[in-house]
PDB file of N, CA and C in Angstrom:
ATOM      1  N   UNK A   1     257.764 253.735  19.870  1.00  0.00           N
ATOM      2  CA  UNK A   1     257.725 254.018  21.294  1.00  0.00           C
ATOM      3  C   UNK A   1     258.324 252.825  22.036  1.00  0.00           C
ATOM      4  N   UNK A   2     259.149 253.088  23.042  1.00  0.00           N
ATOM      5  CA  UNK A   2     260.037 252.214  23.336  1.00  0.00           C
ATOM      6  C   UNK A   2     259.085 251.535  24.880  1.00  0.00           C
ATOM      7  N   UNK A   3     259.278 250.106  25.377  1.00  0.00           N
ATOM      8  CA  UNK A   3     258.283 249.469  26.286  1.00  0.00           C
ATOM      9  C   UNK A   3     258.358 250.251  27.781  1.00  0.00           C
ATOM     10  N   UNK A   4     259.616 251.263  28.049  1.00  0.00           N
ATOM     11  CA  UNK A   4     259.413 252.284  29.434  1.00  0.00           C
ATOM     12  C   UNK A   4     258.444 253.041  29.146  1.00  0.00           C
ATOM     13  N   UNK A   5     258.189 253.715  27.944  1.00  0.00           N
ATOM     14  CA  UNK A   5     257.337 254.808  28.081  1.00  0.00           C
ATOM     15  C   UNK A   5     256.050 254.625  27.697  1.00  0.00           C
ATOM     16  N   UNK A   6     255.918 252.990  27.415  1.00  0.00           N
ATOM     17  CA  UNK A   6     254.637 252.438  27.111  1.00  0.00           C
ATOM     18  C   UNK A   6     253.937 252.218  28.610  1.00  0.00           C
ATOM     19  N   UNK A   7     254.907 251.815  29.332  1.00  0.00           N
ATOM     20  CA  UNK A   7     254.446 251.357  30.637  1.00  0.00           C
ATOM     21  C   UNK A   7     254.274 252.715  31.344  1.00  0.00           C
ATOM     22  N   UNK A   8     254.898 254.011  31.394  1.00  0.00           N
ATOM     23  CA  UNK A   8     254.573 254.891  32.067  1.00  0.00           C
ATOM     24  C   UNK A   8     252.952 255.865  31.715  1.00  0.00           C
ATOM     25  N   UNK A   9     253.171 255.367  29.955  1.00  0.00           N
ATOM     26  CA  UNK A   9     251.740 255.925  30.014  1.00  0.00           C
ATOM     27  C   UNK A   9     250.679 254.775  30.555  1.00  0.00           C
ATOM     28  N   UNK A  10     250.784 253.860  30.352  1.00  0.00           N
ATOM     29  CA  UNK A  10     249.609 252.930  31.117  1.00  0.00           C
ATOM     30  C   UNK A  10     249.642 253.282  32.848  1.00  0.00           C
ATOM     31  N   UNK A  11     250.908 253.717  33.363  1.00  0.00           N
ATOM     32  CA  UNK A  11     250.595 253.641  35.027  1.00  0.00           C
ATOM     33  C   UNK A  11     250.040 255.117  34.942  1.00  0.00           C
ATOM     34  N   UNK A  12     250.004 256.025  34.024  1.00  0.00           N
ATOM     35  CA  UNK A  12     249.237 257.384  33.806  1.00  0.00           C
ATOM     36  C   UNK A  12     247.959 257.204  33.954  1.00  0.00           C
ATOM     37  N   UNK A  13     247.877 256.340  32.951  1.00  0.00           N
ATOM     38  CA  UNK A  13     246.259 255.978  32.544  1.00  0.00           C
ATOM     39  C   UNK A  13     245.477 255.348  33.505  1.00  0.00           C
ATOM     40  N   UNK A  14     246.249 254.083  34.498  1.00  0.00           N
ATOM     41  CA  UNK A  14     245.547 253.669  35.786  1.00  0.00           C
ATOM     42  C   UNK A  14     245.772 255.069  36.666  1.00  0.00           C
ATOM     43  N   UNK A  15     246.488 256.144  37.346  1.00  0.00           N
ATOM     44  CA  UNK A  15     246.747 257.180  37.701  1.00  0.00           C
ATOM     45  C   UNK A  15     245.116 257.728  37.524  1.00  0.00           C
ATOM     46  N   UNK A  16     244.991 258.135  36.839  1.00  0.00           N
ATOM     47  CA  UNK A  16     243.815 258.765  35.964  1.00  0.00           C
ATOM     48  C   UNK A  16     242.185 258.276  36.335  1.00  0.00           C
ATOM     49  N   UNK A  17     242.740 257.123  36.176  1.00  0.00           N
ATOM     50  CA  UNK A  17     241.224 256.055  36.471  1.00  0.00           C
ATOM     51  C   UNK A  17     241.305 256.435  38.057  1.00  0.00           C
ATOM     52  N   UNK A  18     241.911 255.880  38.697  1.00  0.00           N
ATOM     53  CA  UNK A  18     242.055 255.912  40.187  1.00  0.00           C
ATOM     54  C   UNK A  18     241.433 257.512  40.729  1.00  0.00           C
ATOM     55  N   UNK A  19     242.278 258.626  40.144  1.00  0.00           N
ATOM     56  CA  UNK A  19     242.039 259.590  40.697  1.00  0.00           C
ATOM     57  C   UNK A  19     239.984 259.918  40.238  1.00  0.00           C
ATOM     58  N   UNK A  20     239.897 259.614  39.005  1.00  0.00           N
ATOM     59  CA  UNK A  20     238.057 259.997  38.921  1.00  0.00           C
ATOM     60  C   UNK A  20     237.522 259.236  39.869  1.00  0.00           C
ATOM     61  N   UNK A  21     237.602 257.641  39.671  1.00  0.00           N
ATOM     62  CA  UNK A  21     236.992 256.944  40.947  1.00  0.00           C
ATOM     63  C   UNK A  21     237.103 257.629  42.506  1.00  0.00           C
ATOM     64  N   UNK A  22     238.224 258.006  42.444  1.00  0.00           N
ATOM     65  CA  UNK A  22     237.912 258.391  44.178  1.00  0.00           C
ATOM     66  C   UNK A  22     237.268 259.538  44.162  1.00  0.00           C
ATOM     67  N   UNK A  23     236.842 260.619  43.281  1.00  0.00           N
ATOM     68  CA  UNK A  23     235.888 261.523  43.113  1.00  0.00           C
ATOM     69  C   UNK A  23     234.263 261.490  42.738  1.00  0.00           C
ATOM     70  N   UNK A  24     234.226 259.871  42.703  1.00  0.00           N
ATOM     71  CA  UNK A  24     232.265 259.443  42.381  1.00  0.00           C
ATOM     72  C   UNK A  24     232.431 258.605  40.950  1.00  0.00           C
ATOM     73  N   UNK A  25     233.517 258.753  40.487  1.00  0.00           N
ATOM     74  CA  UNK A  25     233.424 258.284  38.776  1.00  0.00           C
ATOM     75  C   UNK A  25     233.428 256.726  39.318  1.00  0.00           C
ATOM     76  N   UNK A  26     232.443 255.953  39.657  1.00  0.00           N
ATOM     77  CA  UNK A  26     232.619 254.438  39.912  1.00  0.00           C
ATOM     78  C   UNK A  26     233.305 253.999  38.602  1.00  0.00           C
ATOM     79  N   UNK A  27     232.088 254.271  37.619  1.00  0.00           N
ATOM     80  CA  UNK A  27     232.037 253.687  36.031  1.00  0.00           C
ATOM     81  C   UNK A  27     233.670 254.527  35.152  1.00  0.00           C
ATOM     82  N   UNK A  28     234.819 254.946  36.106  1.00  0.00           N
ATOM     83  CA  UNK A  28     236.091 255.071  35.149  1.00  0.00           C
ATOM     84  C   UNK A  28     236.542 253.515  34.993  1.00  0.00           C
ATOM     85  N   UNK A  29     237.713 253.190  33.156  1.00  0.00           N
ATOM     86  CA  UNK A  29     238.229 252.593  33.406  1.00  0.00           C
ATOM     87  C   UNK A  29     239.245 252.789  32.028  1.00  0.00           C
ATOM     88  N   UNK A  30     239.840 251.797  32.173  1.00  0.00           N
ATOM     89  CA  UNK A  30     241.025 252.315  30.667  1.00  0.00           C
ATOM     90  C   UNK A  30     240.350 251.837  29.552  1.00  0.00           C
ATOM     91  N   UNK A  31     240.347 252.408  28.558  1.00  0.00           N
ATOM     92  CA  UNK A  31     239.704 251.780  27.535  1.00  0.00           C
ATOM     93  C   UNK A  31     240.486 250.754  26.744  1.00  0.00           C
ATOM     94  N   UNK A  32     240.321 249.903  26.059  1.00  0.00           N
ATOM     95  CA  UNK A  32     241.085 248.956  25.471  1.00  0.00           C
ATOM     96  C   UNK A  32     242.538 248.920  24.109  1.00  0.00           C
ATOM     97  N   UNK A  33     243.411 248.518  25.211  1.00  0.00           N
ATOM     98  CA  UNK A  33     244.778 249.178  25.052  1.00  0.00           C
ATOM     99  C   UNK A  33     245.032 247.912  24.101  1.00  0.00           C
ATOM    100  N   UNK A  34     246.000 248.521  22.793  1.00  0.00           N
ATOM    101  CA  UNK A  34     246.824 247.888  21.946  1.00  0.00           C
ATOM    102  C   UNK A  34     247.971 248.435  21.306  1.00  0.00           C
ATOM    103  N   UNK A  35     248.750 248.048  20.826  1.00  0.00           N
ATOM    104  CA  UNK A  35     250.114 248.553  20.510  1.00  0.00           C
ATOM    105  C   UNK A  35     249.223 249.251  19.203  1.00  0.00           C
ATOM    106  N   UNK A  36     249.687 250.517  18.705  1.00  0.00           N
ATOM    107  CA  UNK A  36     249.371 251.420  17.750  1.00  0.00           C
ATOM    108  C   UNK A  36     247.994 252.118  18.126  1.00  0.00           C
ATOM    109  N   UNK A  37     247.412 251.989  19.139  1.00  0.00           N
ATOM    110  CA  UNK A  37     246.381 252.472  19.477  1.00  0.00           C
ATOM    111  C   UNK A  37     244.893 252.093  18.531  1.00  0.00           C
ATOM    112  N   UNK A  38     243.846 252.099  19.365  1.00  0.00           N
ATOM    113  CA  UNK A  38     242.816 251.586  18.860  1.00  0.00           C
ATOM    114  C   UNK A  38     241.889 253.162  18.563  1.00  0.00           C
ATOM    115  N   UNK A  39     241.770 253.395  17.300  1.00  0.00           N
ATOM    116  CA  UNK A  39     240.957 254.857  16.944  1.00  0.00           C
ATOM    117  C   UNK A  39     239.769 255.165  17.567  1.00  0.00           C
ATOM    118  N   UNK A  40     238.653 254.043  17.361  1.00  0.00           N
ATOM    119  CA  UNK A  40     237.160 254.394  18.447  1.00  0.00           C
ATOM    120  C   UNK A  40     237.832 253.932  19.921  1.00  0.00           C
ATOM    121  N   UNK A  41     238.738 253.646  20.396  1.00  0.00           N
ATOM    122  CA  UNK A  41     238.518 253.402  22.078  1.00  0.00           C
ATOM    123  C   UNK A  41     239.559 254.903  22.789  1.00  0.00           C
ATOM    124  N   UNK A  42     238.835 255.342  24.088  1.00  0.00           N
ATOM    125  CA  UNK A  42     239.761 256.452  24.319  1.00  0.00           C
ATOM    126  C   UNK A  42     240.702 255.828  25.326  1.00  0.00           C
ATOM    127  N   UNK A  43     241.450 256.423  25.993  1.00  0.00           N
ATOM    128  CA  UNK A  43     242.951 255.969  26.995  1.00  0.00           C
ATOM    129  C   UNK A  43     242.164 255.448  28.542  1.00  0.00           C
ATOM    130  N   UNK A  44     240.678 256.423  28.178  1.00  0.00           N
ATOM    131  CA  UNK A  44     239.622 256.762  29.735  1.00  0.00           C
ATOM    132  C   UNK A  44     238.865 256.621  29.484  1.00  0.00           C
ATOM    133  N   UNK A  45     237.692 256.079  29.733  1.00  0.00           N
ATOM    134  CA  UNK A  45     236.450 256.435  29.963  1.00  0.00           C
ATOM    135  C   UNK A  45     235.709 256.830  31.072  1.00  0.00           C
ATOM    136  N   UNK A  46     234.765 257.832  31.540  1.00  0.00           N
ATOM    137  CA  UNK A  46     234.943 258.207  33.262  1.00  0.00           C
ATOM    138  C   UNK A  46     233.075 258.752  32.761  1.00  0.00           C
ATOM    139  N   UNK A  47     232.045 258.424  33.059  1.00  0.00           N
ATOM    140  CA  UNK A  47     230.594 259.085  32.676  1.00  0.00           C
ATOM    141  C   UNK A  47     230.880 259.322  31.509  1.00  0.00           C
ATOM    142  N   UNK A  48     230.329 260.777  31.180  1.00  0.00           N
ATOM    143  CA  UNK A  48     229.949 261.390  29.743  1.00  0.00           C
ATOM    144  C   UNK A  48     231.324 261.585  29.384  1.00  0.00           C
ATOM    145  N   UNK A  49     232.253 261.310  30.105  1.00  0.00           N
ATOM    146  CA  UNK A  49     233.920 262.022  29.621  1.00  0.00           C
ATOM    147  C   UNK A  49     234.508 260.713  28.407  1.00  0.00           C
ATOM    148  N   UNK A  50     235.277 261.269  27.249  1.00  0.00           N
ATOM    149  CA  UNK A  50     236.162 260.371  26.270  1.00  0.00           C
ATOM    150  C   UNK A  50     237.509 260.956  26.596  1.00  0.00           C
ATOM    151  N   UNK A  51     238.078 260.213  27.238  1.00  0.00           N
ATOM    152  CA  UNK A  51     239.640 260.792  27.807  1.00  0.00           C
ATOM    153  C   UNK A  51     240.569 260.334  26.777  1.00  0.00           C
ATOM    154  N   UNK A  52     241.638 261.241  26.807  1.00  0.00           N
ATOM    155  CA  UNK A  52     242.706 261.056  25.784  1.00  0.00           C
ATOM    156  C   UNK A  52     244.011 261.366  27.057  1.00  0.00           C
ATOM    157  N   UNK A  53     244.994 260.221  27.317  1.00  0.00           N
ATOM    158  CA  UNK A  53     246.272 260.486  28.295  1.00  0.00           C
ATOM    159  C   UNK A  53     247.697 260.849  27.717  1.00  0.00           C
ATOM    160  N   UNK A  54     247.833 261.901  28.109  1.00  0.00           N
ATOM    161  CA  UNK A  54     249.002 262.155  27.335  1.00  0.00           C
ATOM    162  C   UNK A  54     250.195 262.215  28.966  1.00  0.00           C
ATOM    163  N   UNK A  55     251.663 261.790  28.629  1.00  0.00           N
ATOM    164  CA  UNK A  55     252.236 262.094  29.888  1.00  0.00           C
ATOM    165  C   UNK A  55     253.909 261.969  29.448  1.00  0.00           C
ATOM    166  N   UNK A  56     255.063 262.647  30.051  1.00  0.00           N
ATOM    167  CA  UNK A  56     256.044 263.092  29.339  1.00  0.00           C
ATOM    168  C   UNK A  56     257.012 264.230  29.636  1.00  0.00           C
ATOM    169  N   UNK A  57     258.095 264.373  28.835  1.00  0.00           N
ATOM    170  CA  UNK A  57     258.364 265.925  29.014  1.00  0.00           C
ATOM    171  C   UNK A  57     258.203 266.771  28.143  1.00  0.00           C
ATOM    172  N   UNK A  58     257.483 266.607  26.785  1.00  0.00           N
ATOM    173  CA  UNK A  58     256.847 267.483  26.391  1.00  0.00           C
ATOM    174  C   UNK A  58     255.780 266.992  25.540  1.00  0.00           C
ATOM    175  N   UNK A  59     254.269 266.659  26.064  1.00  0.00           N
ATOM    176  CA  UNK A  59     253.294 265.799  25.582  1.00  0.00           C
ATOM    177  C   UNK A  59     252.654 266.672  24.878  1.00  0.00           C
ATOM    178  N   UNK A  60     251.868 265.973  23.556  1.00  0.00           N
ATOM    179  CA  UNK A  60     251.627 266.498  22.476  1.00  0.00           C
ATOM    180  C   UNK A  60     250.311 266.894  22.674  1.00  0.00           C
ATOM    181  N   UNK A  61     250.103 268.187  23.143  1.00  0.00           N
ATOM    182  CA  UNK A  61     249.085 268.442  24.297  1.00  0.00           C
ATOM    183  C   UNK A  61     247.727 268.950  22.537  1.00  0.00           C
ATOM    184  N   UNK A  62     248.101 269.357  21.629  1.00  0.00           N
ATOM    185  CA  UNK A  62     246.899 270.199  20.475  1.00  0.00           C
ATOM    186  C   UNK A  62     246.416 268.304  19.865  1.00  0.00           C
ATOM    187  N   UNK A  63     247.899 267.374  19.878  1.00  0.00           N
ATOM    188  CA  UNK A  63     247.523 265.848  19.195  1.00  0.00           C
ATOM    189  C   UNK A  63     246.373 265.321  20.189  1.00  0.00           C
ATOM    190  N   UNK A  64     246.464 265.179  21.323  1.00  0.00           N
ATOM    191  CA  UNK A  64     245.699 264.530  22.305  1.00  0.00           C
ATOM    192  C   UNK A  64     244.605 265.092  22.352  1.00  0.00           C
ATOM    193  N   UNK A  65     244.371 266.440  22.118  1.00  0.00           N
ATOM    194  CA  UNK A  65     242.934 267.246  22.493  1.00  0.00           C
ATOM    195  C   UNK A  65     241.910 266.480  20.829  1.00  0.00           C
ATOM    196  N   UNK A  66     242.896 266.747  19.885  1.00  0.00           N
ATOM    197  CA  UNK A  66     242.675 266.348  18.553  1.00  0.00           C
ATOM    198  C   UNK A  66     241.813 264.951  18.603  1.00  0.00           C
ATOM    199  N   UNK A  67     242.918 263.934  18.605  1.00  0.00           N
ATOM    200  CA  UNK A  67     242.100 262.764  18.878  1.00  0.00           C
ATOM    201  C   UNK A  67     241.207 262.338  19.922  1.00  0.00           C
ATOM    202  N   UNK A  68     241.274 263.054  21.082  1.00  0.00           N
ATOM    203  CA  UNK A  68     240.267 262.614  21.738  1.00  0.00           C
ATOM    204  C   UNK A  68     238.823 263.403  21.035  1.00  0.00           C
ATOM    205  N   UNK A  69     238.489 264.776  20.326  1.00  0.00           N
ATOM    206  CA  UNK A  69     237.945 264.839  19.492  1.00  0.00           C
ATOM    207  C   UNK A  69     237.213 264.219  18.595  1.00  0.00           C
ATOM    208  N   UNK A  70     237.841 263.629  17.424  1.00  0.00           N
ATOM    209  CA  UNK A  70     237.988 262.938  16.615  1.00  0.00           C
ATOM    210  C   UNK A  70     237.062 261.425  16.479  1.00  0.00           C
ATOM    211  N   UNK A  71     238.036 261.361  18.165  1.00  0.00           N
ATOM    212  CA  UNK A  71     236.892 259.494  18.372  1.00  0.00           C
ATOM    213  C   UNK A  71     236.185 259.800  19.309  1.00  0.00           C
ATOM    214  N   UNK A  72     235.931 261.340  19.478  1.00  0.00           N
ATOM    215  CA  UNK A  72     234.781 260.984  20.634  1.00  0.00           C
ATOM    216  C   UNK A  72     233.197 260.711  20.140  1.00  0.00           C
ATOM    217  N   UNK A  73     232.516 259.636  20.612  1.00  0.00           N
ATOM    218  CA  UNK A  73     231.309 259.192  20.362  1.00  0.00           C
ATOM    219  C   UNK A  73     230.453 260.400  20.313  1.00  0.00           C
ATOM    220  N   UNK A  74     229.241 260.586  19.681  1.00  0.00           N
ATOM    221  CA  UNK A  74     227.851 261.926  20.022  1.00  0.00           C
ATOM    222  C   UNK A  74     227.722 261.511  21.343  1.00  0.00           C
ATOM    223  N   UNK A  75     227.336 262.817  22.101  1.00  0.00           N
ATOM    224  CA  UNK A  75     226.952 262.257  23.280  1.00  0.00           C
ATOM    225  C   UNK A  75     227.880 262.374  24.452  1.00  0.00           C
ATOM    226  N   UNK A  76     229.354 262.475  24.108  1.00  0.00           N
ATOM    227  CA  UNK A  76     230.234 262.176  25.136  1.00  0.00           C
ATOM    228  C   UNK A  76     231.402 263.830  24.906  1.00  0.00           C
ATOM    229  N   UNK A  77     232.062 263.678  25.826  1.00  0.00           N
ATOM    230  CA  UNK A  77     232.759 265.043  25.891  1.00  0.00           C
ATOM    231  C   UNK A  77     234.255 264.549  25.862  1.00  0.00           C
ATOM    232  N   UNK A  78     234.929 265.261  24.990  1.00  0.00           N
ATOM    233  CA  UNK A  78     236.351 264.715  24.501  1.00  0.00           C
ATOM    234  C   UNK A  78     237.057 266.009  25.893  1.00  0.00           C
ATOM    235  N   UNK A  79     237.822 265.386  26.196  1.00  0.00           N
ATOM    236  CA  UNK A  79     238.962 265.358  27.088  1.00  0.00           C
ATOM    237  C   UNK A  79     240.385 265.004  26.795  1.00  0.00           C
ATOM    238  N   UNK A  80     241.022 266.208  26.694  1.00  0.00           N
ATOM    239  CA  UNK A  80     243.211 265.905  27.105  1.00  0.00           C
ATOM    240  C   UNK A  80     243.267 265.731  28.523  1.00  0.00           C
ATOM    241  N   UNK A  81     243.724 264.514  29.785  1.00  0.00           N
ATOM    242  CA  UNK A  81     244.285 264.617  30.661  1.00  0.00           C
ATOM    243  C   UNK A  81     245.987 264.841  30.718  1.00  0.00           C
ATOM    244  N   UNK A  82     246.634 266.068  30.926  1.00  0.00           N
ATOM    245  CA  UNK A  82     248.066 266.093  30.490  1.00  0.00           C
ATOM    246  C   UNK A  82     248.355 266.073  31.343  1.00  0.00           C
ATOM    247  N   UNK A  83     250.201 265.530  31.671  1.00  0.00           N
ATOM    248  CA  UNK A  83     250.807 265.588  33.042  1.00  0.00           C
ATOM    249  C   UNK A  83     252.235 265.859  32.591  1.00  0.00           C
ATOM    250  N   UNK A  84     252.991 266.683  32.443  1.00  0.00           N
ATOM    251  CA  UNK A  84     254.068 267.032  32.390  1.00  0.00           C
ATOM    252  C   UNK A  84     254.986 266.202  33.295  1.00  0.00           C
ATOM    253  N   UNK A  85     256.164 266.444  33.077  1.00  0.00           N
ATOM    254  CA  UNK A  85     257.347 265.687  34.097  1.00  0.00           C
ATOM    255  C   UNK A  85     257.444 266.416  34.960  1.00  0.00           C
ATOM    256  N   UNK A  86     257.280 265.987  36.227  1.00  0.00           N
ATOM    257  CA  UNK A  86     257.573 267.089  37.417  1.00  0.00           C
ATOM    258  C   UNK A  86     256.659 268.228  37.557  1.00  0.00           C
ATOM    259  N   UNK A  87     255.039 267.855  36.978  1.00  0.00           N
ATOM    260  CA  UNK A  87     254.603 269.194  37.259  1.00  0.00           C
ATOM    261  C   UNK A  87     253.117 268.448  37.311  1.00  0.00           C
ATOM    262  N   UNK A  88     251.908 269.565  37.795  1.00  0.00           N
ATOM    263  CA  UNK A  88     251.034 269.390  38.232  1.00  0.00           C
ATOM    264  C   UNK A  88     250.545 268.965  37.203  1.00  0.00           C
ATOM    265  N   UNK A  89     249.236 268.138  36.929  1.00  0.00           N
ATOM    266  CA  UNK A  89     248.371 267.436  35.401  1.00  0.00           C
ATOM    267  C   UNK A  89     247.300 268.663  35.833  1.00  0.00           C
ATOM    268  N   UNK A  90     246.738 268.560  34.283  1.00  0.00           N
ATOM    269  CA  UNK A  90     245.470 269.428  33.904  1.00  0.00           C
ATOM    270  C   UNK A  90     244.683 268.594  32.371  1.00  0.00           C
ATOM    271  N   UNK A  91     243.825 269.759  32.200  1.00  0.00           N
ATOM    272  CA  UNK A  91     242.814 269.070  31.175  1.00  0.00           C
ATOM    273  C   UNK A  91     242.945 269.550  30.302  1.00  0.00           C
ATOM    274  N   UNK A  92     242.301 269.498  28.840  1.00  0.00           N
ATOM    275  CA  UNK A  92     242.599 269.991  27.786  1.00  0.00           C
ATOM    276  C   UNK A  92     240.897 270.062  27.626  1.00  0.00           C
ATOM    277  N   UNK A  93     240.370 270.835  27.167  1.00  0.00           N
ATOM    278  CA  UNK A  93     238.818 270.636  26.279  1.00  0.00           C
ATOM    279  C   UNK A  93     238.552 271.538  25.105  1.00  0.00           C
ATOM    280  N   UNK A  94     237.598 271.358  24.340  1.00  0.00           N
ATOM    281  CA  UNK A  94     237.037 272.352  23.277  1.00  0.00           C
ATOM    282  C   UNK A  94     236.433 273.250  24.295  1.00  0.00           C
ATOM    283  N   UNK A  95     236.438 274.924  24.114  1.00  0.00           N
ATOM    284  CA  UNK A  95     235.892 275.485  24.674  1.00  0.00           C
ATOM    285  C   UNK A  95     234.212 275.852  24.784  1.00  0.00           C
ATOM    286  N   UNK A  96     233.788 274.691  23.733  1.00  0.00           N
ATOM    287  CA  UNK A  96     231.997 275.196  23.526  1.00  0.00           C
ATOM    288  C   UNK A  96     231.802 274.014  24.704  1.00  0.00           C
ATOM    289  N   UNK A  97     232.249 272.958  24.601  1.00  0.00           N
ATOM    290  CA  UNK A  97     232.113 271.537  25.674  1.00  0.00           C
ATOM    291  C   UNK A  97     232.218 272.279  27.012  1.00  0.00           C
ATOM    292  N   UNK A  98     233.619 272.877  27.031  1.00  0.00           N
ATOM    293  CA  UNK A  98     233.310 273.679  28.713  1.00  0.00           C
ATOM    294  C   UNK A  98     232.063 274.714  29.482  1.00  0.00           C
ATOM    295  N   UNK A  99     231.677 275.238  28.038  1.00  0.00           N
ATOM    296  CA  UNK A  99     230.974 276.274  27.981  1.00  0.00           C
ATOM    297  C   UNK A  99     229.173 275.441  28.162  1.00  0.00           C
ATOM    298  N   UNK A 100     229.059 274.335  27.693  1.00  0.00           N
ATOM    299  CA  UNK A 100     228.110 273.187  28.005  1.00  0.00           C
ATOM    300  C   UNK A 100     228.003 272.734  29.305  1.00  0.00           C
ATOM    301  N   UNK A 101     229.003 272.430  29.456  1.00  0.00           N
ATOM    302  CA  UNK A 101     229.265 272.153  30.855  1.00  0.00           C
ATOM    303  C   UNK A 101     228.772 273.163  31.998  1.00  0.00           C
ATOM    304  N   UNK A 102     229.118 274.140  32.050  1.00  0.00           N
ATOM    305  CA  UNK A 102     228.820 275.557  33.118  1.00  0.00           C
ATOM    306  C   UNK A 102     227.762 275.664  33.002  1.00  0.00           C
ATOM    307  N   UNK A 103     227.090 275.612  31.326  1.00  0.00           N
ATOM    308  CA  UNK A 103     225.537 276.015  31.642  1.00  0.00           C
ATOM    309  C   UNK A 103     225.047 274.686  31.902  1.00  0.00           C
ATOM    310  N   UNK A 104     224.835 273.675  32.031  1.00  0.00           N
ATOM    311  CA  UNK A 104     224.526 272.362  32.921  1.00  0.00           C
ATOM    312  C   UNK A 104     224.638 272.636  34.572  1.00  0.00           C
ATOM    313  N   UNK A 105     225.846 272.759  34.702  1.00  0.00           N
ATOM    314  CA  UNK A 105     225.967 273.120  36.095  1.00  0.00           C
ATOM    315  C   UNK A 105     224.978 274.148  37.008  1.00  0.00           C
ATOM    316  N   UNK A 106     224.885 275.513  36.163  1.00  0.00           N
ATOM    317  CA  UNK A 106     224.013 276.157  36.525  1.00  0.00           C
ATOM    318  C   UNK A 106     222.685 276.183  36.621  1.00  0.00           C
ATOM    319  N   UNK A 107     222.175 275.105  35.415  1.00  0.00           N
ATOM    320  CA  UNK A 107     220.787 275.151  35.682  1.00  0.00           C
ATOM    321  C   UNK A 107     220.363 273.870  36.247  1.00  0.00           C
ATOM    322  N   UNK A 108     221.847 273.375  37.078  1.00  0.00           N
ATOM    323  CA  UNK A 108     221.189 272.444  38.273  1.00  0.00           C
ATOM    324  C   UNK A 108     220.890 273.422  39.829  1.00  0.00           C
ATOM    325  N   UNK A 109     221.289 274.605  39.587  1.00  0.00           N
ATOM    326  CA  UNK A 109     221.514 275.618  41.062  1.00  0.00           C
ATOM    327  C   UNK A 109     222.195 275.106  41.833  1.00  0.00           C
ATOM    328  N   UNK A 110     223.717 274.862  41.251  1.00  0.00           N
ATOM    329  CA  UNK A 110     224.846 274.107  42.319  1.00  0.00           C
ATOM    330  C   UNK A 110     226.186 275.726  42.292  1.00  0.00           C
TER     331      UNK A 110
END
């Protein structure tokens, strides 16, 4: 990976942090970055979330869901944040985690 597209995923990854913080996530931040990537640390950390950043023109959206998987701690919910070139970002999750999620939500009566 060449040092432009190292730097664009890191201004992703602050991108990322920035946008949870201004939504209540005080406790987002990047997790600890090294050349070849570090296996237990994710790209994010944001609450119960293990973020994985993928960003590009065609980001390896099944790899990112994978490893954020993979190293996500018990306890914590693995997350793809993807952002295409020129196009809106979205999330990636396991669908039982989402499905955790809703019923949490609901049996707060929100």
């Amino acid at each position: 990976m060449g040092k432009m597209q190292r730097q664009k995923g890191a201004r992703w990854e602050r991108d990322v942090v920035n946008r949870l913080k201004a939504i209540g996530f005080t406790d987002a931040k990047r997790g600890f970055q090294m050349r070849g990537g570090a296996a237990e640390c994710p790209d994010v950390s944001a609450g119960p979330f293990h973020i994985e950043c993928k960003v590009g023109k065609k980001p390896p959206i099944r790899t990112a869901l994978e490893t954020a998987v993979t190293t996500c701690p018990k306890g914590m919910v693995p997350v793809a944040v993807i952002k295409e070139d020129r196009r809106e970002p979205y999330i990636v999750m396991p669908l039982e985690d989402f499905e955790d999620l809703i019923k949490e939500w609901r049996e707060r009566g929100e």
